[in-house]
N, C-alpha and C. Protein backbone atom coordinates (compact mmCIF):
# COMPACT_ATOMS: atom_id res chain seq x y z
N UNK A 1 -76.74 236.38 49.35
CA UNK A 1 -75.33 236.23 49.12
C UNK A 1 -74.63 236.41 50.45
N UNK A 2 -73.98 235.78 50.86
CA UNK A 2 -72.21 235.63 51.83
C UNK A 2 -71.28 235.76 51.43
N UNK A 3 -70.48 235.98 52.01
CA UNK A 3 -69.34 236.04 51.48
C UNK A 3 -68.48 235.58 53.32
N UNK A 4 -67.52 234.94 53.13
CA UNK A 4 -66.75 234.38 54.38
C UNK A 4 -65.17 234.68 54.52
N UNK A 5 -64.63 234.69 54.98
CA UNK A 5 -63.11 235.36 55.10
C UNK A 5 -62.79 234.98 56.76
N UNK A 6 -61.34 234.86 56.51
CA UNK A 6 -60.63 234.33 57.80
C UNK A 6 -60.94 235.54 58.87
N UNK A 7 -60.60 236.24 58.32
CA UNK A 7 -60.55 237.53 59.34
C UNK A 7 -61.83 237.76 60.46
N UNK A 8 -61.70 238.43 61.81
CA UNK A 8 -62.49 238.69 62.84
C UNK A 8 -63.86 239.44 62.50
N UNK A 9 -65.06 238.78 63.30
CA UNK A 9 -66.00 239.77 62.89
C UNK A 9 -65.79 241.28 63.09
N UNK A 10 -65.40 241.79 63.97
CA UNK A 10 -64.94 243.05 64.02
C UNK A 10 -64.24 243.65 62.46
N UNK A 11 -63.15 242.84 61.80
CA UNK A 11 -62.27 243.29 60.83
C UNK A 11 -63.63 243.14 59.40
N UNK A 12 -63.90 242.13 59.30
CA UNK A 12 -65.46 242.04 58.45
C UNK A 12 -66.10 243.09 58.31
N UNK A 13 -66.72 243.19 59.84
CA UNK A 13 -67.85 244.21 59.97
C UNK A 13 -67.12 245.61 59.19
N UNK A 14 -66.43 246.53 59.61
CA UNK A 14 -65.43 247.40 59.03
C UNK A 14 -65.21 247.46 57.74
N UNK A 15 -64.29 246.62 56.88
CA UNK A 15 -64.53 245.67 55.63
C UNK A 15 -65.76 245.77 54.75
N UNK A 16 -67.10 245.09 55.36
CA UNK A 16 -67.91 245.80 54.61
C UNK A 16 -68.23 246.77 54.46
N UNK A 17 -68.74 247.87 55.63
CA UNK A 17 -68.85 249.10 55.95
C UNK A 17 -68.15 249.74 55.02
N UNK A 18 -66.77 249.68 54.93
CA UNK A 18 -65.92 250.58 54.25
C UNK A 18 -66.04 250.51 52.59
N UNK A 19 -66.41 249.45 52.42
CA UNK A 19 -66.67 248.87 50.29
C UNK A 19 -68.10 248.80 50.41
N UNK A 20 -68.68 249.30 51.23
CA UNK A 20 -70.56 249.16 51.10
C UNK A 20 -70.92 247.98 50.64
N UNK A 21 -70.39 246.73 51.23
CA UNK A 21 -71.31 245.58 50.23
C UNK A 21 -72.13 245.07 50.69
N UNK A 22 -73.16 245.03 50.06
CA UNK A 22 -74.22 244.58 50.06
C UNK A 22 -75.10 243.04 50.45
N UNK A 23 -73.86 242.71 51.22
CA UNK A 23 -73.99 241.11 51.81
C UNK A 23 -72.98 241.22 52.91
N UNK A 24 -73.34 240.37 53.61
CA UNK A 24 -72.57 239.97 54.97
C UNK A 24 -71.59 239.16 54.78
N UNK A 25 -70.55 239.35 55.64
CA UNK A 25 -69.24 238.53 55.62
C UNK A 25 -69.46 238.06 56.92
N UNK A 26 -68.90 236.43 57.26
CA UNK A 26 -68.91 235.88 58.29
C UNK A 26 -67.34 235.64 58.03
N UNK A 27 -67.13 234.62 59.37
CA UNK A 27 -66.05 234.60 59.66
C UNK A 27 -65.73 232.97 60.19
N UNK A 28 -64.42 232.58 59.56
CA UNK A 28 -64.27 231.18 59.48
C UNK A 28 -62.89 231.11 60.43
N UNK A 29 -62.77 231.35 61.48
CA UNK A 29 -61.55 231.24 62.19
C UNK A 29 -60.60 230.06 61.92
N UNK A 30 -61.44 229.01 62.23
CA UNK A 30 -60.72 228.16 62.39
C UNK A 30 -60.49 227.37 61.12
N UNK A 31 -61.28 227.82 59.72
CA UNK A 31 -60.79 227.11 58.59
C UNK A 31 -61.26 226.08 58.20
N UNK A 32 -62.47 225.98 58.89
CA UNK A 32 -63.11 224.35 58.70
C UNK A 32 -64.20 224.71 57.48
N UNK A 33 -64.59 225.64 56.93
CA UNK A 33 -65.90 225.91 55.61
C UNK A 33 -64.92 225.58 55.05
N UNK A 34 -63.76 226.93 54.78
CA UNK A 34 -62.64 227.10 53.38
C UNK A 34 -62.20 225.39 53.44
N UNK A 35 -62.43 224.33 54.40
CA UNK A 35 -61.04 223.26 54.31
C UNK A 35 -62.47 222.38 53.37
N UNK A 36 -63.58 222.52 53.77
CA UNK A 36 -65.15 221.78 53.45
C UNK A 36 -64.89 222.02 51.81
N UNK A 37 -65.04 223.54 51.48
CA UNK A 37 -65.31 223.88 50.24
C UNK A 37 -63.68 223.71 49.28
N UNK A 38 -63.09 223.36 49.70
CA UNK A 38 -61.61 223.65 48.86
C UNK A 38 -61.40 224.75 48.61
N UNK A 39 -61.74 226.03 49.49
CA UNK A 39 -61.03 227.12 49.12
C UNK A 39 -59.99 227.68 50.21
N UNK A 40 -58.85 225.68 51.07
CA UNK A 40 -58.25 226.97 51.67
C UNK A 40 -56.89 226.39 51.13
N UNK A 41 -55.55 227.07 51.53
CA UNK A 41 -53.99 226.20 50.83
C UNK A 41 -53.27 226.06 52.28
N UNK A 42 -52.83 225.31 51.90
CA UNK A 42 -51.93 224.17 52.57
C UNK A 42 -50.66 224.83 53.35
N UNK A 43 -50.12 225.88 52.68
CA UNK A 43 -48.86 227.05 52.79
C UNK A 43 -49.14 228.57 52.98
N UNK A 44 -50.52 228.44 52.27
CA UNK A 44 -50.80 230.00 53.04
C UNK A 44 -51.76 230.20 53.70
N UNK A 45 -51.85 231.26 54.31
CA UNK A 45 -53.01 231.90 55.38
C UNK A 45 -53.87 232.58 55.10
N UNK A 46 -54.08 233.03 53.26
CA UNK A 46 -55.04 233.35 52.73
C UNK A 46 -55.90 231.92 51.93
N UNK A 47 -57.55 232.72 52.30
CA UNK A 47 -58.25 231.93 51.29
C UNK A 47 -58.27 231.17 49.65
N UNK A 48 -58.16 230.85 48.93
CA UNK A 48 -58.63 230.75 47.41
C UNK A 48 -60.02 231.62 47.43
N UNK A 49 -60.07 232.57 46.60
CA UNK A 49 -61.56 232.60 46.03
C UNK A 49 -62.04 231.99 45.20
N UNK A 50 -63.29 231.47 45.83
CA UNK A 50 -63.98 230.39 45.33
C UNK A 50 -65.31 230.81 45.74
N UNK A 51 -66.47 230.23 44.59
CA UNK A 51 -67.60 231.01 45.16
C UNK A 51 -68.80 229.62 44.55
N UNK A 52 -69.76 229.75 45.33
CA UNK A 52 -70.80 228.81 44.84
C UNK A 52 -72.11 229.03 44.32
N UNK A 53 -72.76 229.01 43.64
CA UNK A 53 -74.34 229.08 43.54
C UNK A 53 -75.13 228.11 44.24
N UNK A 54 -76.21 228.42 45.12
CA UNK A 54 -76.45 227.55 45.62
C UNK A 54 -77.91 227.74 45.46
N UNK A 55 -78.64 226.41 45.28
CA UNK A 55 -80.78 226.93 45.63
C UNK A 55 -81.01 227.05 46.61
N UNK A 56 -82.40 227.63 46.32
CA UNK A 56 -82.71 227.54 47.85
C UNK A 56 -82.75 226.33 48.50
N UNK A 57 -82.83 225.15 48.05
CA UNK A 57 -83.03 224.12 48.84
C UNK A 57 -81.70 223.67 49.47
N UNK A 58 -80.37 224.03 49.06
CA UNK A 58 -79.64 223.81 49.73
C UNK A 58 -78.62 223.67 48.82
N UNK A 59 -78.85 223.08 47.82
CA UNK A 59 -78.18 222.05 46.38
C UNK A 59 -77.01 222.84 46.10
N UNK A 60 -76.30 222.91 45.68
CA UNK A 60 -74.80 223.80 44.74
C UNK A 60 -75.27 223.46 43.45
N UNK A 61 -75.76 224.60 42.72
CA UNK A 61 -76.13 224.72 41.37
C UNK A 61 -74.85 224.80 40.49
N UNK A 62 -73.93 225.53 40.63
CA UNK A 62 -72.78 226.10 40.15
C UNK A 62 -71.51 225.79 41.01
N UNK A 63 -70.81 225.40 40.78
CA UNK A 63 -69.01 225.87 41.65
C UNK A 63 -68.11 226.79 40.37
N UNK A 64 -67.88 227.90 40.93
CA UNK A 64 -66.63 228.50 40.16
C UNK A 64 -65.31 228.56 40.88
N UNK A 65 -64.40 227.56 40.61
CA UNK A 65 -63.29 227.86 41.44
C UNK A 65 -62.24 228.49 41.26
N UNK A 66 -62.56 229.22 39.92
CA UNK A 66 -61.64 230.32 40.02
C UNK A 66 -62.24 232.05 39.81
N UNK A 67 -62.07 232.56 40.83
CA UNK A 67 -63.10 233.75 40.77
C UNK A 67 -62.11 235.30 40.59
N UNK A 68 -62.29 235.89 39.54
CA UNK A 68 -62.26 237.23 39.22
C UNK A 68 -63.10 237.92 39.72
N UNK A 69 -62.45 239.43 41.19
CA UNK A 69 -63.56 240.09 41.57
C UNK A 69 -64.19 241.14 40.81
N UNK A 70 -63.29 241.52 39.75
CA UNK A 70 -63.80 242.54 38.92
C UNK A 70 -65.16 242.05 37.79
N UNK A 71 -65.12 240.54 37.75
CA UNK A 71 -66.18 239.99 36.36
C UNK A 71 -67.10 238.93 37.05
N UNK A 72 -66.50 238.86 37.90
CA UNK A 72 -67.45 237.46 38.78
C UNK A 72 -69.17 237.81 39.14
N UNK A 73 -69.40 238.66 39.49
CA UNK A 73 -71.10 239.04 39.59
C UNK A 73 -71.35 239.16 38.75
N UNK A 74 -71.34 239.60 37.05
CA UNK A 74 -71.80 239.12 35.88
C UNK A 74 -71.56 238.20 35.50
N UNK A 75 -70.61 237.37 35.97
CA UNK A 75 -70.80 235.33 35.78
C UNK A 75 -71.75 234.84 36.36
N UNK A 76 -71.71 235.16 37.88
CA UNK A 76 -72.67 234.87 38.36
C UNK A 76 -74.18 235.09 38.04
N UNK A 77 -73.90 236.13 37.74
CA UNK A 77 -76.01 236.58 37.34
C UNK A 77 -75.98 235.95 35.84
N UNK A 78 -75.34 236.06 34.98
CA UNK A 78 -75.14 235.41 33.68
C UNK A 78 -75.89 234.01 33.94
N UNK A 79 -74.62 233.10 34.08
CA UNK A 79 -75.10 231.97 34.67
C UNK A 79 -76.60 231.02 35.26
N UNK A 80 -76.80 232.31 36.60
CA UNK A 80 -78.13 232.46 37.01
C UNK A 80 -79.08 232.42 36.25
N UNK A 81 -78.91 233.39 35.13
CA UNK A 81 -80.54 233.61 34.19
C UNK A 81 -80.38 232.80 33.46
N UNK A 82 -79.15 232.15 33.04
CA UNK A 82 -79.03 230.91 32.09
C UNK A 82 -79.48 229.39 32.34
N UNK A 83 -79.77 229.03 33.78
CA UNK A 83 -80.15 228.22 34.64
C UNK A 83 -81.81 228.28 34.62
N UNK A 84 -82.22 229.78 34.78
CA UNK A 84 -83.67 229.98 34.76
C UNK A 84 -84.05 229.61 33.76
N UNK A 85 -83.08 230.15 32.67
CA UNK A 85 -84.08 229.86 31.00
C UNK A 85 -84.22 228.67 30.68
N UNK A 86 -83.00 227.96 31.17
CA UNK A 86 -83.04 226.45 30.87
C UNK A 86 -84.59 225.86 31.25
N UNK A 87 -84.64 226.27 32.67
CA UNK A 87 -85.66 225.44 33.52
C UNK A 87 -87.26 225.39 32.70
N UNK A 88 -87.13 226.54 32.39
CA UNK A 88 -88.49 227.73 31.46
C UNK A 88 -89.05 226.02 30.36
């Protein structure tokens, strides 16, 4: 898992440190992923959260483009094992 945000690696690094998460945040200065993925707006200087599932091979299994941080990792893993069972 990634996670990406406008903000400086320095402000990131900190950021995670401080919420312990368990994945790395990179850093999109210039806005060109968020403009790739449609998660950036036109009027503001914050992101959309938007999040993807992706395989390993590269593919986007999932797009959720509208993401709740409080429920979104049990969508996500939900989802996930729902994908596995399918495959089964």
């Amino acid at each position: 898992m990634l996670g990406v945000s406008f903000d400086s690696p320095e402000t990131n690094r900190d950021f995670a440190a401080g919420n312990d998460l368990p994945f790395r945040l990179l850093t999109d200065h210039d806005r060109a992923l968020a403009k790739a993925v449609g998660a950036s707006r036109a009027l503001l200087p914050l992101p959309k959260r938007v999040s993807y599932l992706v395989g390993a091979d590269g593919r986007v299994l999932k797009a959720y483009p509208e993401v709740d941080p409080k429920t979104h990792a049990a969508e996500v893993i939900e989802g996930y094992r729902a994908m596995i069972a399918a495959a089964d």
